[in-house]
PDB file of N, CA and C in Angstrom:
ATOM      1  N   UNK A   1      22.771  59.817 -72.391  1.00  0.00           N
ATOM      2  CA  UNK A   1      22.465  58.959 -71.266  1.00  0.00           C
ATOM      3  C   UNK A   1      22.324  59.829 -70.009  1.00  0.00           C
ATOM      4  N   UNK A   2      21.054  60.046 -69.318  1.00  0.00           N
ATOM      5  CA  UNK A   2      20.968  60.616 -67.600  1.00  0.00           C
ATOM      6  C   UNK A   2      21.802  60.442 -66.670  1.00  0.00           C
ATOM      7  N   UNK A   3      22.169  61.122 -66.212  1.00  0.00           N
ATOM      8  CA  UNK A   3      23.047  60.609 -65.292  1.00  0.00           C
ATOM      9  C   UNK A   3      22.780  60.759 -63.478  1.00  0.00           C
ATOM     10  N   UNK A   4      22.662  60.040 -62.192  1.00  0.00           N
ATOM     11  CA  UNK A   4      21.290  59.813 -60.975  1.00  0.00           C
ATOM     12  C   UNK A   4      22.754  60.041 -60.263  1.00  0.00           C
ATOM     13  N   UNK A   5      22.454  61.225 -59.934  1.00  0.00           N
ATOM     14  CA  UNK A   5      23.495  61.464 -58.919  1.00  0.00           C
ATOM     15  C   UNK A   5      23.059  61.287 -57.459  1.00  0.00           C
ATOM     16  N   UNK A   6      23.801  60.485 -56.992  1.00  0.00           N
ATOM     17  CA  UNK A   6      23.685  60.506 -54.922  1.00  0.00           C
ATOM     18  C   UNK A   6      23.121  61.755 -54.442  1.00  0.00           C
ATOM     19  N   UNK A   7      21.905  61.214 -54.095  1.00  0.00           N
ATOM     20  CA  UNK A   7      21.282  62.499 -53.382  1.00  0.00           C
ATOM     21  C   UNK A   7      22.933  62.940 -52.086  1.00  0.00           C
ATOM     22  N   UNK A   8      23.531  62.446 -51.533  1.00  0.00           N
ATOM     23  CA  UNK A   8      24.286  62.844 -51.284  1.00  0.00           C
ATOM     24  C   UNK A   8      25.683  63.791 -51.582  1.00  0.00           C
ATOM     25  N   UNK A   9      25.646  63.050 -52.508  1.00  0.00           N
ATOM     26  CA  UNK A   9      26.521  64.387 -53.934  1.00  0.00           C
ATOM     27  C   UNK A   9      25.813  65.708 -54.208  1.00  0.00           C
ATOM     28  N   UNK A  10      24.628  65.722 -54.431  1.00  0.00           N
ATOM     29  CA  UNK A  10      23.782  66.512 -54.633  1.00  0.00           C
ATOM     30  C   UNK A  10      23.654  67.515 -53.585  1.00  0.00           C
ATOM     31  N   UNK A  11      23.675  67.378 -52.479  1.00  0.00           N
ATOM     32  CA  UNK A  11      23.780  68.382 -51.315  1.00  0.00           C
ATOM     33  C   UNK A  11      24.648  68.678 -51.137  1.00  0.00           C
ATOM     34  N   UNK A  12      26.073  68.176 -51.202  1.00  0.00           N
ATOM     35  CA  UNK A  12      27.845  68.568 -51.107  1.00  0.00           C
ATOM     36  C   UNK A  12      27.437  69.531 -52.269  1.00  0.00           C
ATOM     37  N   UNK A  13      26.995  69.300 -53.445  1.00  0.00           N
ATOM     38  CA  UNK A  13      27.350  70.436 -54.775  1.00  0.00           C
ATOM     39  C   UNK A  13      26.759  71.865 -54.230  1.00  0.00           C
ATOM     40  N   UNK A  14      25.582  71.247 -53.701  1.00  0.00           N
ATOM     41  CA  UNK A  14      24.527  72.720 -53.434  1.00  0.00           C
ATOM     42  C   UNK A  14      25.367  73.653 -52.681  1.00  0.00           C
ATOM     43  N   UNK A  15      25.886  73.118 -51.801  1.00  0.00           N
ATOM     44  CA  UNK A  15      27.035  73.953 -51.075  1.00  0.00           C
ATOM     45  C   UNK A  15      27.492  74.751 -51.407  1.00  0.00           C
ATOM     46  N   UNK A  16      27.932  74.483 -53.180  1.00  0.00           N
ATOM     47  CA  UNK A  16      29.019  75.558 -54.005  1.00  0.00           C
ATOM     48  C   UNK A  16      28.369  76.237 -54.565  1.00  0.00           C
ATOM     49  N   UNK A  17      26.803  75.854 -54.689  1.00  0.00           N
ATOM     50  CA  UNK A  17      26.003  76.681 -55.685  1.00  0.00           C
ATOM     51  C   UNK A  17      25.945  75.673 -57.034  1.00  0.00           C
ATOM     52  N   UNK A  18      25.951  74.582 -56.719  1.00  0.00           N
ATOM     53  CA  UNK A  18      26.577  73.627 -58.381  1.00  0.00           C
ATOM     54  C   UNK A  18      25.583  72.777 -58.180  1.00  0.00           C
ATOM     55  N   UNK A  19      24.414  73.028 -59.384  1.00  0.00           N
ATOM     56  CA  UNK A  19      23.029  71.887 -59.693  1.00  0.00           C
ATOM     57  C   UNK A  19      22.856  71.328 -60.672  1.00  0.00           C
ATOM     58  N   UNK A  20      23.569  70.208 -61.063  1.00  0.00           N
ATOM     59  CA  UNK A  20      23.821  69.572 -62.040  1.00  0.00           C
ATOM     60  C   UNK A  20      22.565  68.855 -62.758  1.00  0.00           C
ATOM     61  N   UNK A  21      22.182  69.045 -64.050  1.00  0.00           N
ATOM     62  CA  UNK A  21      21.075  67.949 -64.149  1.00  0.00           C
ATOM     63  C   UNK A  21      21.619  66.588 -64.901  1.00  0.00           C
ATOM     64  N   UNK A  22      20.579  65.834 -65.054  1.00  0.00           N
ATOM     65  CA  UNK A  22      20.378  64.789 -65.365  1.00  0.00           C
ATOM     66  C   UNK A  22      21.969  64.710 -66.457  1.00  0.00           C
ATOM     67  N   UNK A  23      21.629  65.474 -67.619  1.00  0.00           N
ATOM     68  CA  UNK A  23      22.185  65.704 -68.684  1.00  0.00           C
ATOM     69  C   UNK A  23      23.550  65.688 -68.519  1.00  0.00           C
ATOM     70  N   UNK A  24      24.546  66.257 -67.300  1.00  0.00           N
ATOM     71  CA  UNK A  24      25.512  66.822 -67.160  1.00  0.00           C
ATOM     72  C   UNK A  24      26.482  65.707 -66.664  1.00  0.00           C
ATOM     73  N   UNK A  25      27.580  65.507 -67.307  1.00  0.00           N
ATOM     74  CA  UNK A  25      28.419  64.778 -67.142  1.00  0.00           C
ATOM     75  C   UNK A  25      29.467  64.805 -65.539  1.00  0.00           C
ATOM     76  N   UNK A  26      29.349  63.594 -65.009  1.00  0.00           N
ATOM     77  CA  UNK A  26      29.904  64.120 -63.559  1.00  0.00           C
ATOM     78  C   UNK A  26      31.519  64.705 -63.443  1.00  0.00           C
ATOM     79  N   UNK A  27      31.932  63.935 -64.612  1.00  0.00           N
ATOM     80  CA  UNK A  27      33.411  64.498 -64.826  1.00  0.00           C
ATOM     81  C   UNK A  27      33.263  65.858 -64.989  1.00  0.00           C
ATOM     82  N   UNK A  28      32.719  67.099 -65.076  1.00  0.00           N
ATOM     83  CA  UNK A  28      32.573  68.064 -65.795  1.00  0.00           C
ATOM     84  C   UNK A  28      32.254  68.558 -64.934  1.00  0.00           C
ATOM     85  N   UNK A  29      31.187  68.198 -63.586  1.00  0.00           N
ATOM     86  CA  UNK A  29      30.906  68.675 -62.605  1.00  0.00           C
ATOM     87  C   UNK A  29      32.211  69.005 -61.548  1.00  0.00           C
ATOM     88  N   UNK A  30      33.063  67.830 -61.219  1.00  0.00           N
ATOM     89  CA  UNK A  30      34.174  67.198 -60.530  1.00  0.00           C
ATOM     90  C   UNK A  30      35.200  68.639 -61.204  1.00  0.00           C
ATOM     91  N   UNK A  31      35.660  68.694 -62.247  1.00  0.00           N
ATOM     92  CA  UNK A  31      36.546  69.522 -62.705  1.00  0.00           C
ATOM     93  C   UNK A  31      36.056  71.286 -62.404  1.00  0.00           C
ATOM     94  N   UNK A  32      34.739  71.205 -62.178  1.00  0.00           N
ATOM     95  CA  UNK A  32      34.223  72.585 -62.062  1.00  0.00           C
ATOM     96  C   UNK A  32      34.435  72.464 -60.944  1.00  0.00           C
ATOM     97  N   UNK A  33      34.425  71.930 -59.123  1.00  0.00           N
ATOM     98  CA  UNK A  33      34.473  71.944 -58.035  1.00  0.00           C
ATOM     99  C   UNK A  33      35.832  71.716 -57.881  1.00  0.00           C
ATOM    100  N   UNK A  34      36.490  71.100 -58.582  1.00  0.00           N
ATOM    101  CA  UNK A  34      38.394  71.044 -58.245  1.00  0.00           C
ATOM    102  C   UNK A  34      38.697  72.380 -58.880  1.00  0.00           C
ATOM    103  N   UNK A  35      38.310  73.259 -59.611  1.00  0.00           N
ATOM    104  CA  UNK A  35      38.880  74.528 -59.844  1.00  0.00           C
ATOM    105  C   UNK A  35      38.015  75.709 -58.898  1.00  0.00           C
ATOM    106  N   UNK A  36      37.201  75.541 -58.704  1.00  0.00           N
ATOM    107  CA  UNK A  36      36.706  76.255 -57.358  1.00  0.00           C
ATOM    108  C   UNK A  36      37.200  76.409 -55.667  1.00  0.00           C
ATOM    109  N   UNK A  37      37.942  74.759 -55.703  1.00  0.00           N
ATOM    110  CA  UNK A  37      38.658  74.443 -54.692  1.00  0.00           C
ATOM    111  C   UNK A  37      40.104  75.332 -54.882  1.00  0.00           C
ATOM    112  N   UNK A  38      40.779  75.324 -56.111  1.00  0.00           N
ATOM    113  CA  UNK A  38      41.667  75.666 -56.422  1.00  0.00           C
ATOM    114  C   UNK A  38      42.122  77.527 -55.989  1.00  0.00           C
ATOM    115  N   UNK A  39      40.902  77.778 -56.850  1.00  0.00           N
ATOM    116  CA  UNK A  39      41.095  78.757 -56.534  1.00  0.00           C
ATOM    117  C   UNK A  39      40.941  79.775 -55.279  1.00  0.00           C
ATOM    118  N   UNK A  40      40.046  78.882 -54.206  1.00  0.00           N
ATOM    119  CA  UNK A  40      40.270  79.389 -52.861  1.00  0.00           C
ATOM    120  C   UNK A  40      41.184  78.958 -51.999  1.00  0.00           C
ATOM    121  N   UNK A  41      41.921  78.025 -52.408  1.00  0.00           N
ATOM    122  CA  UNK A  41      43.189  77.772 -51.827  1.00  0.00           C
ATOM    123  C   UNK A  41      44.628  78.795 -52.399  1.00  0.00           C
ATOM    124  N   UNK A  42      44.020  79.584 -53.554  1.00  0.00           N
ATOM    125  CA  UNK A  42      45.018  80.870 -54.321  1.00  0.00           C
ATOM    126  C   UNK A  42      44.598  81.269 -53.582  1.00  0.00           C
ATOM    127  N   UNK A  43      43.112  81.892 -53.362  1.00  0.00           N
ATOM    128  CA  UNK A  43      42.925  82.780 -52.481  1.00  0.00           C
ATOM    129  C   UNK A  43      43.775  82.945 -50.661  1.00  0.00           C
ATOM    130  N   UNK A  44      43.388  81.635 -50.486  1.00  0.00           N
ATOM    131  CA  UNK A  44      43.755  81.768 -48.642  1.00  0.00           C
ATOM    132  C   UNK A  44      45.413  82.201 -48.869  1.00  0.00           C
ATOM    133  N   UNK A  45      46.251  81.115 -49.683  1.00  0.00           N
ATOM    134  CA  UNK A  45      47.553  81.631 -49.761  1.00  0.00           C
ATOM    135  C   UNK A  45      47.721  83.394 -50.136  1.00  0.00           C
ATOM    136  N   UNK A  46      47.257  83.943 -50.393  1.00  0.00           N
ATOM    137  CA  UNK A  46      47.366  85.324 -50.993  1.00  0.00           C
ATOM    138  C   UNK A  46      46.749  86.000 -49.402  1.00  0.00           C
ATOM    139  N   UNK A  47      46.244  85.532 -49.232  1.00  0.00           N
ATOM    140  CA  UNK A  47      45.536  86.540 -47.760  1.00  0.00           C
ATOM    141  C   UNK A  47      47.010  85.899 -46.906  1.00  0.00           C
ATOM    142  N   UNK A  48      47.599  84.692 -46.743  1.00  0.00           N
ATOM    143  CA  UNK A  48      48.966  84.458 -45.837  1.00  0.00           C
ATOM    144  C   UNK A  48      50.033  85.527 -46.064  1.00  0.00           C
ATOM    145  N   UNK A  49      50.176  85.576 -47.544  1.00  0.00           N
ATOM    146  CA  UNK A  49      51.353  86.356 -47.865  1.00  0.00           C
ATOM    147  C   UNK A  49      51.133  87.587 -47.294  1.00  0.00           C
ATOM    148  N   UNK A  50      49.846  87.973 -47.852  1.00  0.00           N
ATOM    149  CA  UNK A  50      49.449  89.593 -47.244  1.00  0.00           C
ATOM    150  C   UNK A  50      49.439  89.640 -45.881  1.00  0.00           C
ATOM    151  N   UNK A  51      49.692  88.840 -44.807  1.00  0.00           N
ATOM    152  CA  UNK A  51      49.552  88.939 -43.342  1.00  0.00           C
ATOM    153  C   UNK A  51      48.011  89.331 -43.083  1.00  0.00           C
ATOM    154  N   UNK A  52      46.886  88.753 -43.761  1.00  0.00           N
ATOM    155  CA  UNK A  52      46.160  88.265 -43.327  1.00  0.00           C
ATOM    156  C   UNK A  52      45.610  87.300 -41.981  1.00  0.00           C
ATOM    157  N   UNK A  53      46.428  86.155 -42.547  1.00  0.00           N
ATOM    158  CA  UNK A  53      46.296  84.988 -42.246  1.00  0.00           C
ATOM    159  C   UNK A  53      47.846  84.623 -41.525  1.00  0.00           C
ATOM    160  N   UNK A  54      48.119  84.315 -39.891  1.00  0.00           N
ATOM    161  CA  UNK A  54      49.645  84.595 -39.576  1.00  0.00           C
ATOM    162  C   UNK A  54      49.886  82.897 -40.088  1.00  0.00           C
ATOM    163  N   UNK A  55      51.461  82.628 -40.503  1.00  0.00           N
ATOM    164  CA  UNK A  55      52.056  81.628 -40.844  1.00  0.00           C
ATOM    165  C   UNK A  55      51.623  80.518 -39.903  1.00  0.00           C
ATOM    166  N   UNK A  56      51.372  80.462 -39.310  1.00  0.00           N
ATOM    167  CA  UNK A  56      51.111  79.485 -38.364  1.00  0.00           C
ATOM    168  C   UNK A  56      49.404  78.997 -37.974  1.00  0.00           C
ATOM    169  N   UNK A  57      48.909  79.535 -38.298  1.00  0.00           N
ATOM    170  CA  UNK A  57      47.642  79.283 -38.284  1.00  0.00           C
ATOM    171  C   UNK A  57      47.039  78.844 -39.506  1.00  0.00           C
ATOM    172  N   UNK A  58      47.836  79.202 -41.250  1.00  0.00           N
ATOM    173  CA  UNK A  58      47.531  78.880 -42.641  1.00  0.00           C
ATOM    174  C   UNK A  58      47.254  77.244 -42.743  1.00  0.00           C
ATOM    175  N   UNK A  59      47.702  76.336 -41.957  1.00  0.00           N
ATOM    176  CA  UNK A  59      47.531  75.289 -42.105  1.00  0.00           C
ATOM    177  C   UNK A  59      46.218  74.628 -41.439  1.00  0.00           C
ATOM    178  N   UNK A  60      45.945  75.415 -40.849  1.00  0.00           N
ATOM    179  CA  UNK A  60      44.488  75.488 -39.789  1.00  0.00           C
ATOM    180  C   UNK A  60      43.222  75.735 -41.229  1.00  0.00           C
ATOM    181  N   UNK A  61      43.373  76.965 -41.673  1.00  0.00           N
ATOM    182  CA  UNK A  61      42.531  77.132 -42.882  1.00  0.00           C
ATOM    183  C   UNK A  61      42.469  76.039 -44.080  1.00  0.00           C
ATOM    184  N   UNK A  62      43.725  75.982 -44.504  1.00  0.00           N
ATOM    185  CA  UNK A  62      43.870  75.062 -45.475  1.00  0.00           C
ATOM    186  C   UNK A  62      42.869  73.677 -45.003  1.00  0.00           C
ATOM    187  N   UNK A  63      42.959  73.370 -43.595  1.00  0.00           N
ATOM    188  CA  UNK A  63      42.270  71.819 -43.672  1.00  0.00           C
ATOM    189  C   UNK A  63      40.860  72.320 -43.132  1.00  0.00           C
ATOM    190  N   UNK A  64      40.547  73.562 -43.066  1.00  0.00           N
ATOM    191  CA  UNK A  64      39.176  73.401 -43.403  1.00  0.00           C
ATOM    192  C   UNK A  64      38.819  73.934 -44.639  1.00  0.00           C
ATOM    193  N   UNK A  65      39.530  74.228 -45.001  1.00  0.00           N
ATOM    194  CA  UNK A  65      38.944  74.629 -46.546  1.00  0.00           C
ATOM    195  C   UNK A  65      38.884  73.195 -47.105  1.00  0.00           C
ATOM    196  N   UNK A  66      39.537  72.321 -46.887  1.00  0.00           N
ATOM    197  CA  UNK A  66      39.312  70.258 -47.698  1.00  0.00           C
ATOM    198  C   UNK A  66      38.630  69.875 -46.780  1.00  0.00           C
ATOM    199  N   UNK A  67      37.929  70.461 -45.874  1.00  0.00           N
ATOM    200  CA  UNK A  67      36.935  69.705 -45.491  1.00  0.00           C
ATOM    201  C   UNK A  67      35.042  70.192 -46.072  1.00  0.00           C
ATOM    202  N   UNK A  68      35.646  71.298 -46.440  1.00  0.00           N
ATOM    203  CA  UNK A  68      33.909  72.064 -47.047  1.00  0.00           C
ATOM    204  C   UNK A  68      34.553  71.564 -48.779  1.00  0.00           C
ATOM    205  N   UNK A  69      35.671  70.785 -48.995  1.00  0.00           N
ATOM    206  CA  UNK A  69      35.711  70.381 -50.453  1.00  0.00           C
ATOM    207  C   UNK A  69      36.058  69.189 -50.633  1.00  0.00           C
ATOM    208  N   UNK A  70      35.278  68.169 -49.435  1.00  0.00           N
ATOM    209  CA  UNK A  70      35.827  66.730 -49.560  1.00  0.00           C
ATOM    210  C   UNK A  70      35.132  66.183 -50.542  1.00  0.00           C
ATOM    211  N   UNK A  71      34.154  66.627 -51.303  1.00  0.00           N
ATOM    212  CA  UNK A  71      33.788  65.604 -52.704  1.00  0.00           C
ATOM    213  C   UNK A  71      34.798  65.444 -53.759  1.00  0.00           C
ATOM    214  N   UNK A  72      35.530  66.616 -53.469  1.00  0.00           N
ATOM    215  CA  UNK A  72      36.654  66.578 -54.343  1.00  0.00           C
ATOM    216  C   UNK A  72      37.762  65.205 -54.539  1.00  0.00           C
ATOM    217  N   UNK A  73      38.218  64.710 -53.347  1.00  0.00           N
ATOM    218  CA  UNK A  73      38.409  63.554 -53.167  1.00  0.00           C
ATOM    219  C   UNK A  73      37.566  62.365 -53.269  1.00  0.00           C
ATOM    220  N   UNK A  74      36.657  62.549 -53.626  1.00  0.00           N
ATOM    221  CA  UNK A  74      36.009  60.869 -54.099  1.00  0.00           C
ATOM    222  C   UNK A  74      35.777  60.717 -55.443  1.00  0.00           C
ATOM    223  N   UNK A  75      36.072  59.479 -55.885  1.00  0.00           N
ATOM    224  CA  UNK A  75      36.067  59.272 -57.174  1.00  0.00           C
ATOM    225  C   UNK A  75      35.172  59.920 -57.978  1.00  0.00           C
ATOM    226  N   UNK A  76      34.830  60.184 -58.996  1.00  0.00           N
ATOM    227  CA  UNK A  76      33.794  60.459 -60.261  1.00  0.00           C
ATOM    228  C   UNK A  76      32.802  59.565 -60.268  1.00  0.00           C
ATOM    229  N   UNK A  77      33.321  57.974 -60.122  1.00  0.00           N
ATOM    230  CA  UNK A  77      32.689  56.627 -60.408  1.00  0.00           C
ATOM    231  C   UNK A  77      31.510  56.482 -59.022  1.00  0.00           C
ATOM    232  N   UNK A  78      31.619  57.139 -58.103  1.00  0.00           N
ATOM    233  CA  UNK A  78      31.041  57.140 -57.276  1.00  0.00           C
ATOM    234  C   UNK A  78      29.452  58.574 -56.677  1.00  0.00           C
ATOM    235  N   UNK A  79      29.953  59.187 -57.965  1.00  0.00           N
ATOM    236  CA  UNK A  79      28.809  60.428 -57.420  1.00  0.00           C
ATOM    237  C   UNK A  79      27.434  59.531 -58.377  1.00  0.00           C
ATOM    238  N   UNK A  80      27.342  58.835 -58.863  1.00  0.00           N
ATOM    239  CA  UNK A  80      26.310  58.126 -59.758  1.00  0.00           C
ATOM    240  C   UNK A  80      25.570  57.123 -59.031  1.00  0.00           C
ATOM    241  N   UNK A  81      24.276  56.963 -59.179  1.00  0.00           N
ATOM    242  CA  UNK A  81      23.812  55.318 -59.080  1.00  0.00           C
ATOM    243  C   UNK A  81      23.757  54.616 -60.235  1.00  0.00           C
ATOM    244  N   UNK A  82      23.820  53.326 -60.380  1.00  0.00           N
ATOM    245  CA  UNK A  82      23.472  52.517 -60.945  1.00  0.00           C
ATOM    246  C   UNK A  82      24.638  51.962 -62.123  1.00  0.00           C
ATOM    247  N   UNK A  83      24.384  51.958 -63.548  1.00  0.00           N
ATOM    248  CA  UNK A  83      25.280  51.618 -64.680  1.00  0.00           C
ATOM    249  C   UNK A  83      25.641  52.658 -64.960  1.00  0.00           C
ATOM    250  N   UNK A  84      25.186  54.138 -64.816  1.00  0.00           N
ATOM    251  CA  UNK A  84      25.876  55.724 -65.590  1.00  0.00           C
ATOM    252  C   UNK A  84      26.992  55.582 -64.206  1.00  0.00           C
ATOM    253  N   UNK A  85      27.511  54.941 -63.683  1.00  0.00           N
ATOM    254  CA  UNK A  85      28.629  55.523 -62.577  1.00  0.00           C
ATOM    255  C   UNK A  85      29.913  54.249 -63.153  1.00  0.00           C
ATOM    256  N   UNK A  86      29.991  53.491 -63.880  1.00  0.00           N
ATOM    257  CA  UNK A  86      31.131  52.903 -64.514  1.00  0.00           C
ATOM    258  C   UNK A  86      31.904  53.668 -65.415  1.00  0.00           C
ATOM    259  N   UNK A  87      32.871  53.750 -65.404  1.00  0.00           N
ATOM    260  CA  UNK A  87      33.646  54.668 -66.576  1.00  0.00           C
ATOM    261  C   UNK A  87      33.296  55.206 -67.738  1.00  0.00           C
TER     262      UNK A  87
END
């Protein structure tokens, strides 16, 4: 079954470099961008520890780093149009 992703979804992915086609399951997409998220949030913490990043400012990064990864927070059920976006 195709799956018509929100041209709006579609430009949040491009962001990461992530071009999903038709074929590609959005759950699968979602889990590839929550471990991308993941791991630059290892990252920023690792630049804090290293005095990179001073303690007090890490929380400054952190909320922009969830803001260049707010698709991450919206449902699965919602990157779809039509009947492919029901469970």
């Amino acid at each position: 079954m195709p799956y018509r992703y929100r041209p709006e979804v579609l430009k949040a992915l491009e962001a990461h470099g992530v071009r999903p086609t038709p074929a590609t399951r959005p759950e699968l997409v979602h889990e590839f961008v929550n471990d991308l998220y993941r791991f630059e949030l290892r990252r920023l913490r690792a630049r804090q520890v290293g005095g990179d990043i001073p303690r007090q400012e890490y929380s400054r990064h952190v909320i922009a780093l969830r803001r260049r990864y707010l698709l991450v927070s919206v449902p699965v059920r919602h990157w779809t149009l039509g009947r492919e976006s029901a469970p």
